[in-house]
Protein backbone atom coordinates (compact mmCIF):
# COMPACT_ATOMS: atom_id res chain seq x y z
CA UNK A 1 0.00 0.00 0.00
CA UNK A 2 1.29 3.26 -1.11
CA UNK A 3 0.76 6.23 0.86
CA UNK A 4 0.48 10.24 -0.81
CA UNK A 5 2.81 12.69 0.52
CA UNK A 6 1.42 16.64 0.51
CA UNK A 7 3.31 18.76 -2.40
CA UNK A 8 4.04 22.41 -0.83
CA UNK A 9 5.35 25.25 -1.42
CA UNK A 10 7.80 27.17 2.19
CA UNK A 11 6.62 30.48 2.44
CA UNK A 12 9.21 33.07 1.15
CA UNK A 13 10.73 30.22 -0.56
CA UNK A 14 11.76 29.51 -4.45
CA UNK A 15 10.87 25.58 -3.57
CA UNK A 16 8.62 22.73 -3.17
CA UNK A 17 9.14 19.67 -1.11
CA UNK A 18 7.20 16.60 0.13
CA UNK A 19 5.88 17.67 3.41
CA UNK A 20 6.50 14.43 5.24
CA UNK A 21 10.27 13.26 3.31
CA UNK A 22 11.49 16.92 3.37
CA UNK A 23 13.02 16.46 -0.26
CA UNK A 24 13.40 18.69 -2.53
CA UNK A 25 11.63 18.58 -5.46
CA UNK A 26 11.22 21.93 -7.57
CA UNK A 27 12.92 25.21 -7.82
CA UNK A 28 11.12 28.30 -8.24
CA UNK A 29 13.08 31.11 -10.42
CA UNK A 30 13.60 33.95 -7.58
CA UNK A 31 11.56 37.02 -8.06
CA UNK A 32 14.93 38.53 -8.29
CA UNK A 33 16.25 36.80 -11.01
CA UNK A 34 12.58 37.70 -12.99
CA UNK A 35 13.07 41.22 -12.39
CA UNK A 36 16.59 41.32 -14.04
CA UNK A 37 15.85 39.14 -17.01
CA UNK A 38 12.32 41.84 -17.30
CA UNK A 39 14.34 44.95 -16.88
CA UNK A 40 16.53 43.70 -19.59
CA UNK A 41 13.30 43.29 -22.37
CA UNK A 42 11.95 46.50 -20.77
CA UNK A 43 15.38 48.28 -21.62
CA UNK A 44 15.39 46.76 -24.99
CA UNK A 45 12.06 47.62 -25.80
CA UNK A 46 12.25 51.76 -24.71
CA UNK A 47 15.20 51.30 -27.30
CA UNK A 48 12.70 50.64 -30.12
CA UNK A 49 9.94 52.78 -28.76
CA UNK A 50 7.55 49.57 -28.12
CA UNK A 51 5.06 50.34 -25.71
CA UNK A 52 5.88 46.58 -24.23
CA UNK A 53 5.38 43.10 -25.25
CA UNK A 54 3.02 40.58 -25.11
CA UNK A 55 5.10 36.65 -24.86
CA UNK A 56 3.67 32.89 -25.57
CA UNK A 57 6.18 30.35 -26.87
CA UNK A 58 6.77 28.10 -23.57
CA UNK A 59 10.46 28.90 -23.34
CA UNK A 60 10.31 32.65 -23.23
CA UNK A 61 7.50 32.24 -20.59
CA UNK A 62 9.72 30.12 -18.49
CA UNK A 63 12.51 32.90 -19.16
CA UNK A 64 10.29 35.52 -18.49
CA UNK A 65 7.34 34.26 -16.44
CA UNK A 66 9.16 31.33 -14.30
CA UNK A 67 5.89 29.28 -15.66
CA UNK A 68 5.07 27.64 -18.90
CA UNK A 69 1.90 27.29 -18.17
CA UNK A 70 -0.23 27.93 -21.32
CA UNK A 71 -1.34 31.61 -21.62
CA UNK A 72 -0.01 35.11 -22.19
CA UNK A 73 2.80 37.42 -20.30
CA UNK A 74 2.24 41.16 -21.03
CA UNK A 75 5.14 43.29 -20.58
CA UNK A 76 4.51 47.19 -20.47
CA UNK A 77 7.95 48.87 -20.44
CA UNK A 78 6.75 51.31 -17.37
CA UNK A 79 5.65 48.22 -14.79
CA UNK A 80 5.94 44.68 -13.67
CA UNK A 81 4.67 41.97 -16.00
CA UNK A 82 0.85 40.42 -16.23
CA UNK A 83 0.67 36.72 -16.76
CA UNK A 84 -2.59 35.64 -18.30
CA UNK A 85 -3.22 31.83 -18.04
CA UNK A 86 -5.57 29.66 -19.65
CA UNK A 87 -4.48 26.54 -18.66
CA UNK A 88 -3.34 25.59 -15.89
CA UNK A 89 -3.74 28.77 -13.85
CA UNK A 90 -3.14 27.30 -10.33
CA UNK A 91 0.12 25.77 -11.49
CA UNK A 92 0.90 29.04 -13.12
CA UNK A 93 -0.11 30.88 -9.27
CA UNK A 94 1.79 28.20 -7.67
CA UNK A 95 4.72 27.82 -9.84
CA UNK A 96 5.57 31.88 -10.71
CA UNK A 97 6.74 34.34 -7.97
CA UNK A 98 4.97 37.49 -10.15
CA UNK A 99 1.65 38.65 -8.41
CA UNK A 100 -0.12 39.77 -11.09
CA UNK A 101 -1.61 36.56 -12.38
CA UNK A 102 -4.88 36.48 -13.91
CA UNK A 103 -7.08 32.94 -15.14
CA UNK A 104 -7.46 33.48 -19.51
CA UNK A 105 -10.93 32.63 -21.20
CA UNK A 106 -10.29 33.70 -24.64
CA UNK A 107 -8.54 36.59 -26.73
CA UNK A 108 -11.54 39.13 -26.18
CA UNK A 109 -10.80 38.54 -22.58
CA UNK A 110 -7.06 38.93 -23.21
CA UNK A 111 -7.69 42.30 -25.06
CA UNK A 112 -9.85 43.23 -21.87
CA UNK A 113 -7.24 43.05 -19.53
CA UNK A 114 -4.38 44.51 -21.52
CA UNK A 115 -6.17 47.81 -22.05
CA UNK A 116 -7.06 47.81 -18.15
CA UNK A 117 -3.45 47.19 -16.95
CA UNK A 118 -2.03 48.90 -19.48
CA UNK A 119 -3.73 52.09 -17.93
CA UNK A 120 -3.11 54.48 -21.37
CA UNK A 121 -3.02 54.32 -24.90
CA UNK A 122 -0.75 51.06 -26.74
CA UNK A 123 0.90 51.77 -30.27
CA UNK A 124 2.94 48.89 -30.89
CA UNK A 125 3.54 45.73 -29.25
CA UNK A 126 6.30 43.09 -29.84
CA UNK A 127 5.52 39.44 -30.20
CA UNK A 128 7.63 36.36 -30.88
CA UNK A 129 7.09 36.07 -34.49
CA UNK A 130 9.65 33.66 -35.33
CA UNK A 131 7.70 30.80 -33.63
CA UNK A 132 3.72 32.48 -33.47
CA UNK A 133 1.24 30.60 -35.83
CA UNK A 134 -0.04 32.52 -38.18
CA UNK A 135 -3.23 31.93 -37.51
CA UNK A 136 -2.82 33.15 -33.60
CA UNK A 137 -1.16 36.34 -35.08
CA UNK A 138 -4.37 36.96 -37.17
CA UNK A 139 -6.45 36.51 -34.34
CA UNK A 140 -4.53 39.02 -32.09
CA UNK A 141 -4.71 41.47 -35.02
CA UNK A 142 -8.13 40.97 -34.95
CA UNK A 143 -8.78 41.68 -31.02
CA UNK A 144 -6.01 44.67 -31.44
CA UNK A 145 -7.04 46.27 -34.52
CA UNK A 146 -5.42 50.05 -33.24
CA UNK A 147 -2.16 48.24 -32.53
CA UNK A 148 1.06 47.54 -34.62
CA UNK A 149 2.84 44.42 -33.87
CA UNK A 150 6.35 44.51 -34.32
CA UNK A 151 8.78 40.99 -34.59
CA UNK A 152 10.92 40.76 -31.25
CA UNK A 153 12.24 37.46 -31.74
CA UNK A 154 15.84 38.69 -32.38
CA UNK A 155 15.78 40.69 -28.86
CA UNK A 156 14.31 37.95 -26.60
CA UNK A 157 17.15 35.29 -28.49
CA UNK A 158 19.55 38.16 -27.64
CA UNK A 159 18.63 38.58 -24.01
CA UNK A 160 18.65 35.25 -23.41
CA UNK A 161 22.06 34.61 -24.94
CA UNK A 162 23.85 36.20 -21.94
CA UNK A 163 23.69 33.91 -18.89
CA UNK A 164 22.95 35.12 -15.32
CA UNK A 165 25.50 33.55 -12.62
CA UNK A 166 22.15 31.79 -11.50
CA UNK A 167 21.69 29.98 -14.79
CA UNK A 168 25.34 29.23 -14.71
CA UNK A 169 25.07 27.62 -12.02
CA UNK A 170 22.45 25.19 -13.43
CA UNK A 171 24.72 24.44 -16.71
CA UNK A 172 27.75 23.43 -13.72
CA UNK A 173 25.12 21.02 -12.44
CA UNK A 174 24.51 19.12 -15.60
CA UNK A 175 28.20 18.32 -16.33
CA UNK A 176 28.39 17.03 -13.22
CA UNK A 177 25.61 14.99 -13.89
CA UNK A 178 26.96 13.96 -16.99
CA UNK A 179 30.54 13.26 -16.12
CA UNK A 180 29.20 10.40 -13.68
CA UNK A 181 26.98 9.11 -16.10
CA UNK A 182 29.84 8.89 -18.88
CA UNK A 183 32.19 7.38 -16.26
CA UNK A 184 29.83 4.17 -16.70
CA UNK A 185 29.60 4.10 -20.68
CA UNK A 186 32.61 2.13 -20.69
CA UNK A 187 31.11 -0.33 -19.17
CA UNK A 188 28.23 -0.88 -20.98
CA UNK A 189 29.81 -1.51 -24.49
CA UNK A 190 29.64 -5.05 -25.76
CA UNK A 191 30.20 -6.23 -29.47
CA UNK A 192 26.42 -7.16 -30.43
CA UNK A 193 24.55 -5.10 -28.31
CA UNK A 194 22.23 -3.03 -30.82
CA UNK A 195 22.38 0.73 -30.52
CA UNK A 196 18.95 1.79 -29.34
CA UNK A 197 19.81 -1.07 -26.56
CA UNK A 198 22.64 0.89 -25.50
CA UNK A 199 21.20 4.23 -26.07
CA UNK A 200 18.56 3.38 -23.04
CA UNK A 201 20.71 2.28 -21.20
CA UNK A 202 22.33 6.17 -21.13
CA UNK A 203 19.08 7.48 -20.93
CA UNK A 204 17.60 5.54 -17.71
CA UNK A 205 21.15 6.51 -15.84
CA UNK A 206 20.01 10.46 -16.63
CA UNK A 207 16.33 9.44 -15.89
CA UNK A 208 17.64 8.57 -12.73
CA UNK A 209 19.82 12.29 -12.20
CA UNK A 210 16.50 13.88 -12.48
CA UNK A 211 16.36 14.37 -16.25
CA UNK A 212 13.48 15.92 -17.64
CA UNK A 213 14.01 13.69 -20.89
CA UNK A 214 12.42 16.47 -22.87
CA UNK A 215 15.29 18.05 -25.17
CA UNK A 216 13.73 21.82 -26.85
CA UNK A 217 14.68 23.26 -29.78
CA UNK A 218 13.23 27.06 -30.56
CA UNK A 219 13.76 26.55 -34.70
CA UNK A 220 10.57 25.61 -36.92
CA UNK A 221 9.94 21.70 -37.21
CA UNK A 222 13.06 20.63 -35.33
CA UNK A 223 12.82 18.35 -32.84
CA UNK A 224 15.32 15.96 -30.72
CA UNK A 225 14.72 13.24 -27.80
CA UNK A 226 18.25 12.93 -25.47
CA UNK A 227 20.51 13.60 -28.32
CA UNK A 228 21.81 10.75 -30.93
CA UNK A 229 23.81 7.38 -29.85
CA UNK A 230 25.67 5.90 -33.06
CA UNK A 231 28.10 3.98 -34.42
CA UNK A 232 29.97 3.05 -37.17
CA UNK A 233 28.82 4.19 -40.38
CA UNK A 234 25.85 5.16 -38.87
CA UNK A 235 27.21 8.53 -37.56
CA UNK A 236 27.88 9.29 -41.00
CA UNK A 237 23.98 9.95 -41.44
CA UNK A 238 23.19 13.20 -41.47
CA UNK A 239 19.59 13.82 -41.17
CA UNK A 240 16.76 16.29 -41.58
CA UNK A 241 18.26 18.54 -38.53
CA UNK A 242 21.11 21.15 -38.98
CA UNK A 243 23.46 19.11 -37.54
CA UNK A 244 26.58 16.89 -39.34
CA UNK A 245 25.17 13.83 -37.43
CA UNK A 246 21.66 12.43 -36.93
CA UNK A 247 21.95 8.49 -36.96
CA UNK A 248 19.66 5.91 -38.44
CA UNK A 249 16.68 6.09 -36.40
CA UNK A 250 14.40 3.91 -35.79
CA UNK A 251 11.66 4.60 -37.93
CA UNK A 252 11.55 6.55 -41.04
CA UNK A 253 8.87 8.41 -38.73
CA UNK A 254 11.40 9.34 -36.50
CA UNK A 255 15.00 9.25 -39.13
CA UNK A 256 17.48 10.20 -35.92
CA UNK A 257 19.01 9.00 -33.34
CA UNK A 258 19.74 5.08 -32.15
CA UNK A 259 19.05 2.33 -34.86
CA UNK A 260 19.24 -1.74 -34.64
CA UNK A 261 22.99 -1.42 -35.67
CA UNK A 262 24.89 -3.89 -33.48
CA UNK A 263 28.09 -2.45 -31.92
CA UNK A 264 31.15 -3.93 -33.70
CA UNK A 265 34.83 -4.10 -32.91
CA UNK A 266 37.13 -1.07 -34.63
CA UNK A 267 34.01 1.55 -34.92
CA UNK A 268 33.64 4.72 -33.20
CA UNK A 269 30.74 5.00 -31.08
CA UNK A 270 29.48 8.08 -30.61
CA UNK A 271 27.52 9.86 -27.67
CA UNK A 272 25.73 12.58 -28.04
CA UNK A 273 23.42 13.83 -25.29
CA UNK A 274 22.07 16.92 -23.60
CA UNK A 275 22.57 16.30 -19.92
CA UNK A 276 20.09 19.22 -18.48
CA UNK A 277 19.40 20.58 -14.82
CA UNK A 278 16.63 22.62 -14.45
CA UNK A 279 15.33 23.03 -18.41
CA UNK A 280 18.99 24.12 -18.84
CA UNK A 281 20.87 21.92 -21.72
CA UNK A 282 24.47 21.19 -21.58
CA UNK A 283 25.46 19.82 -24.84
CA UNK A 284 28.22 17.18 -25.11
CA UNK A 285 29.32 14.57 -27.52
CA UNK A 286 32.17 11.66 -27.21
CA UNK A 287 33.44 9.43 -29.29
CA UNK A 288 34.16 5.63 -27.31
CA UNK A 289 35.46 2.27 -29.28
CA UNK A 290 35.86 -1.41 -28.84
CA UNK A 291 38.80 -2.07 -29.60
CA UNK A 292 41.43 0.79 -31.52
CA UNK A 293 39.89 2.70 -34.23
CA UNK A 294 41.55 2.62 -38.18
CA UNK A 295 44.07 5.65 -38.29
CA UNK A 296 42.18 7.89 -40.54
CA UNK A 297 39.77 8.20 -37.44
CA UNK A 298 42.37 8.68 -34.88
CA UNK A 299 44.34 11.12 -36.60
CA UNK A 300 40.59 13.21 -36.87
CA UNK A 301 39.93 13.12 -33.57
CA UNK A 302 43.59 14.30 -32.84
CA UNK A 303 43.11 17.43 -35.19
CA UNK A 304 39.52 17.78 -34.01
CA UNK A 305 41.20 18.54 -30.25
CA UNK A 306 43.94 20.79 -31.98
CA UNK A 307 41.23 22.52 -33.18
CA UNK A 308 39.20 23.06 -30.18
CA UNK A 309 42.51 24.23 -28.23
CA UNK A 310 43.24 26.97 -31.15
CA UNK A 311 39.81 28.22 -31.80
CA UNK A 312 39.66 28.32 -27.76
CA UNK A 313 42.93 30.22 -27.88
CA UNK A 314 41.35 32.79 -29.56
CA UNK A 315 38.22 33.48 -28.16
CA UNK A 316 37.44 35.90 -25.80
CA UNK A 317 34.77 39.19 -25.41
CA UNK A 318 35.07 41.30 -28.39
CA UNK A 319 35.98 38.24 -30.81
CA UNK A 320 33.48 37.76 -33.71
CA UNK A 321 32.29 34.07 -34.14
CA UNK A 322 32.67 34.37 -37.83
CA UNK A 323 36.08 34.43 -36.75
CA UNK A 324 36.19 31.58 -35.02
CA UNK A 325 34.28 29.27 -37.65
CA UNK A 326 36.96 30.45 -40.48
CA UNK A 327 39.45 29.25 -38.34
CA UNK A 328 38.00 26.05 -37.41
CA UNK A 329 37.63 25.52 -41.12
CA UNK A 330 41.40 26.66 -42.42
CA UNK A 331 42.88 24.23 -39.37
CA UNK A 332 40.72 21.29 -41.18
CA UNK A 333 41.59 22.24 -44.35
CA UNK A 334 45.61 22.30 -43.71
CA UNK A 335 45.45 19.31 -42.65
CA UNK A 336 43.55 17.44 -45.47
CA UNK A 337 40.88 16.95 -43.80
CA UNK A 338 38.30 20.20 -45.31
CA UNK A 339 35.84 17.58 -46.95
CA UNK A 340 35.13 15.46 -44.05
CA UNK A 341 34.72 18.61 -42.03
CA UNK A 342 31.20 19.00 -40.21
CA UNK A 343 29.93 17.02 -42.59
CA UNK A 344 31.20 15.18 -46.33
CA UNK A 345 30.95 17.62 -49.02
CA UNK A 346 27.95 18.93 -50.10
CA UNK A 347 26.11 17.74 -46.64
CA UNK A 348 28.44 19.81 -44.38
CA UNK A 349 26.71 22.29 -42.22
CA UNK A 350 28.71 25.69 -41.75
CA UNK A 351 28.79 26.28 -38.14
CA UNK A 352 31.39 25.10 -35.63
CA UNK A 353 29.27 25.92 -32.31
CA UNK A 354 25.80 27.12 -31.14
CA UNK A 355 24.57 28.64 -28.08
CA UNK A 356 23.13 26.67 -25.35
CA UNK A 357 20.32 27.52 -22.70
CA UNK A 358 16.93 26.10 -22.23
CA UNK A 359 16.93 25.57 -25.91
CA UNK A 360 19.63 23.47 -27.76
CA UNK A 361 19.68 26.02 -30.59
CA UNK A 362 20.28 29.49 -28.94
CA UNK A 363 22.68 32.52 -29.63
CA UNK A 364 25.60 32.99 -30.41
CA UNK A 365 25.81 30.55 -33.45
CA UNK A 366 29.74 30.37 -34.39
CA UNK A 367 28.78 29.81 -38.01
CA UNK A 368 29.81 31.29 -41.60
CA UNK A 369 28.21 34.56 -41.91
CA UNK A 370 27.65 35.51 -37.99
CA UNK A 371 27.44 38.66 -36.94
CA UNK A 372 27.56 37.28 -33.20
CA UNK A 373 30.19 38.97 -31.00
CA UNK A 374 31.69 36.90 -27.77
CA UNK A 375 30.24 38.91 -24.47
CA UNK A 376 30.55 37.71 -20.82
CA UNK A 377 27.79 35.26 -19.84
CA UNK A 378 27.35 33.48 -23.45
CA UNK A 379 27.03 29.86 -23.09
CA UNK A 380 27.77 27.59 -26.25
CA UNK A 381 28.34 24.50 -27.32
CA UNK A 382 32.03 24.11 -29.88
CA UNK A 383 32.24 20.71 -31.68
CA UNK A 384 34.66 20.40 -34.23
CA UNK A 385 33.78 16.85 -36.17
CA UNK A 386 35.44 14.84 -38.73
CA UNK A 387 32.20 12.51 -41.02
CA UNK A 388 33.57 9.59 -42.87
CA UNK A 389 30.98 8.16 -45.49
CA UNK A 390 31.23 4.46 -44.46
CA UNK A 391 33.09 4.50 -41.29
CA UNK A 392 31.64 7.07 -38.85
CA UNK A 393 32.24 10.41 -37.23
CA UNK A 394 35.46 11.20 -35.26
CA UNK A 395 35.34 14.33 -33.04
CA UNK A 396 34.34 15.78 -29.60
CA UNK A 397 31.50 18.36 -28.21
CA UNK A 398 31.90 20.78 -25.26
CA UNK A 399 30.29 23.21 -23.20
CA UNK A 400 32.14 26.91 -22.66
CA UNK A 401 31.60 30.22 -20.84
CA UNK A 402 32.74 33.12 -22.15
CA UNK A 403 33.94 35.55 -18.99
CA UNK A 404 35.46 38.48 -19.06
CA UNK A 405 38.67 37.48 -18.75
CA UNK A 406 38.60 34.81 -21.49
CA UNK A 407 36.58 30.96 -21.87
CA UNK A 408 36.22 28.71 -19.06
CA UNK A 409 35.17 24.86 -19.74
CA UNK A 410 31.90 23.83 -18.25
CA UNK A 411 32.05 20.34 -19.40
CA UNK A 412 34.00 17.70 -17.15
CA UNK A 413 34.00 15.34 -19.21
CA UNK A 414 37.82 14.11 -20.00
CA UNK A 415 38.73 14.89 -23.37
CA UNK A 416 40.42 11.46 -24.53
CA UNK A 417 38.93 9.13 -26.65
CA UNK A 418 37.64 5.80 -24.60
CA UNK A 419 38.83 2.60 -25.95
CA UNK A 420 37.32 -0.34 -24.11
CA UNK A 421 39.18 -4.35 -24.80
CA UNK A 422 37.27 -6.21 -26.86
């Protein structure tokens, strides 16, 4: 017989715990920590003369809200924030530190209270157009006909690129979550186990840590569960994602990630998982083997590291990712390696890194063409890789902070390639 245990939440606290165990078991963002990352849109939007903003994608009401519950967060520039929840408002009262929280009926409603909080005359308001449905943004247009709604996607990606020390502190958490769970990898290697075997295997040791096992991507029909476990020519597969590795899959319904490919002696096997601590994603990839690997692979994974070290070398505040990539690209290339770089040939992808937060695909991208500048607080993801059409991918992922003083390496992971005996 089971017995239920009372879910509260301490007064004057940013947690709740089981009442009778005492544990843990959810964080609250601090009020203080909302008020920052608010003062920071507000800023933003007096810069373009918005009158405020009005925020629905799940992440930004997270960021913004410290609930995702489903529903609307108005932002005037002149005063604190109004969430408007349709579903679940209790969660949303129980689970955000704002006090203005109101329970959402429909958009007519929504309209309602905007004009009474707002207290004076709106002009324009920014939404998040990269990710609104059209057919929501013809609705709001319809319940705001006086209003002008201006795209603020850029400015909420850009806000959220620069990391508070308390989200820090949550990306230093997963690797240390993720360096344990790597430490037994090794272990679980054996010639003829299939991938997908192996793959859960990873994933019920972070199920275990207190993974959420959701992995979120911001970008337009992308989509990603844990990361991708392959081997042998199956890391050549690139797939429908922007990435230079995606796997077999499955299922042509789902064309990523593990396959029935049965690990085999002299192939890389590679890792590549989000460890994440509370929504935040620390993205890390390793390459393991049974048995050595054929030179060609070795001698990539060797260059991959001398390229991590240089392009690491180099960056600091001030430094322009476009930078970065080029550099990435020219070490490759003097060492013969160019067309097996980030992909074979016409499949490569032209970025070297990408920013990391409570999405996997956040600012700064260190990519051909960025305009992305290194600041303190940016949190990204650099992973140089070598594909080989046939054989697999040879190369390594980690996690770095840009301070103000130079990079420091979140990741814990060692950086040497694990051989296990066959």
């Amino acid at each position: 017989m089971t017995k239920d245990f009372c879910c509260i939440k301490i007064k004057n606290s940013n947690f709740y715990i089981f009442e009778e165990l005492g544990v843990i078991i959810l964080q609250l963002t601090p009020l203080e920590e909302l008020r920052r990352r608010i003062q920071n849109l507000q800023f933003r939007l007096q810069q373009e003369s918005l009158d405020g903003a009005l925020l629905t994608e799940n992440m930004d009401l997270f960021y913004f809200a410290g609930s995702m519950q489903q529903g609307f967060l108005f932002v005037p520039v002149d005063k604190e924030p109004l969430y408007m929840v349709k579903r679940n408002y209790n969660r949303a009262r129980e689970e955000s530190n704002w006090e203005n929280i109101l329970p959402l009926s429909n958009l007519k409603q929504l309209s309602e209270y905007i004009e009474d909080y707002a207290e004076r005359e709106l002009k324009s308001i920014g939404l998040e157009l990269d990710v609104l449905p059209v057919n929501q943004y013809k609705r709001l247009q319809h319940e705001f006909p006086p209003l002008t709604f201006i795209d603020i996607s850029t400015m909420i990606k850009e806000i959220r690129m620069i990391k508070s020390d308390y989200e820090i502190n949550f990306f230093r958490k997963a690797a240390e979550r993720s360096l344990q769970i790597n430490r037994k990898i090794p272990g679980l290697l054996k010639v003829g186990k299939p991938e997908i075997i192996l793959a859960t295997e990873i994933e019920s040791l972070y199920r275990k840590e207190g993974h959420q096992g959701l992995l979120r991507m911001r970008a337009f029909n992308t989509e990603m569960f844990f990361g991708h476990v392959y081997c042998g020519e199956n890391g050549a597969l690139s797939t429908f994602l922007d990435s230079c590795t995606g796997g077999k899959g499955l299922t042509t319904a789902s064309p990523q990630g593990a396959g029935w490919k049965l690990l085999a002696p002299h192939e890389p096997v590679g890792v590549d998982y989000a460890s994440i601590y509370e929504g935040y994603v620390l993205d890390e990839t390793r390459v393991f083997s049974i048995g050595s690997l054929p030179p060609v692979l070795e001698k990539a994974y060797h260059v991959a590291r001398q390229i991590q070290e240089k392009v690491i070398s180099k960056a600091a505040p001030g430094i322009l990712c476009e930078d970065l990539y080029r550099l990435a690209l020219e070490m490759a290339t003097s060492q013969g390696l160019g067309d097996y770089f980030m992909g074979y040939r016409d499949e490569q992808v032209k970025f070297i890194g990408h920013g990391l937060g409570l999405d996997i695909d956040e600012f700064p991208i260190l990519s051909q063409g960025s305009k992305h500048i290194l600041q303190p607080g940016m949190v990204f993801a650099l992973e140089p890789k070598f594909i080989f059409p046939g054989k697999g991918m040879s190369g390594l992922e980690n996690v770095w902070l840009v301070t103000k003083t130079g990079m420091e390496k979140l990741t814990l992971i060692p950086d040497e390639m694990v051989t296990v005996n066959i």
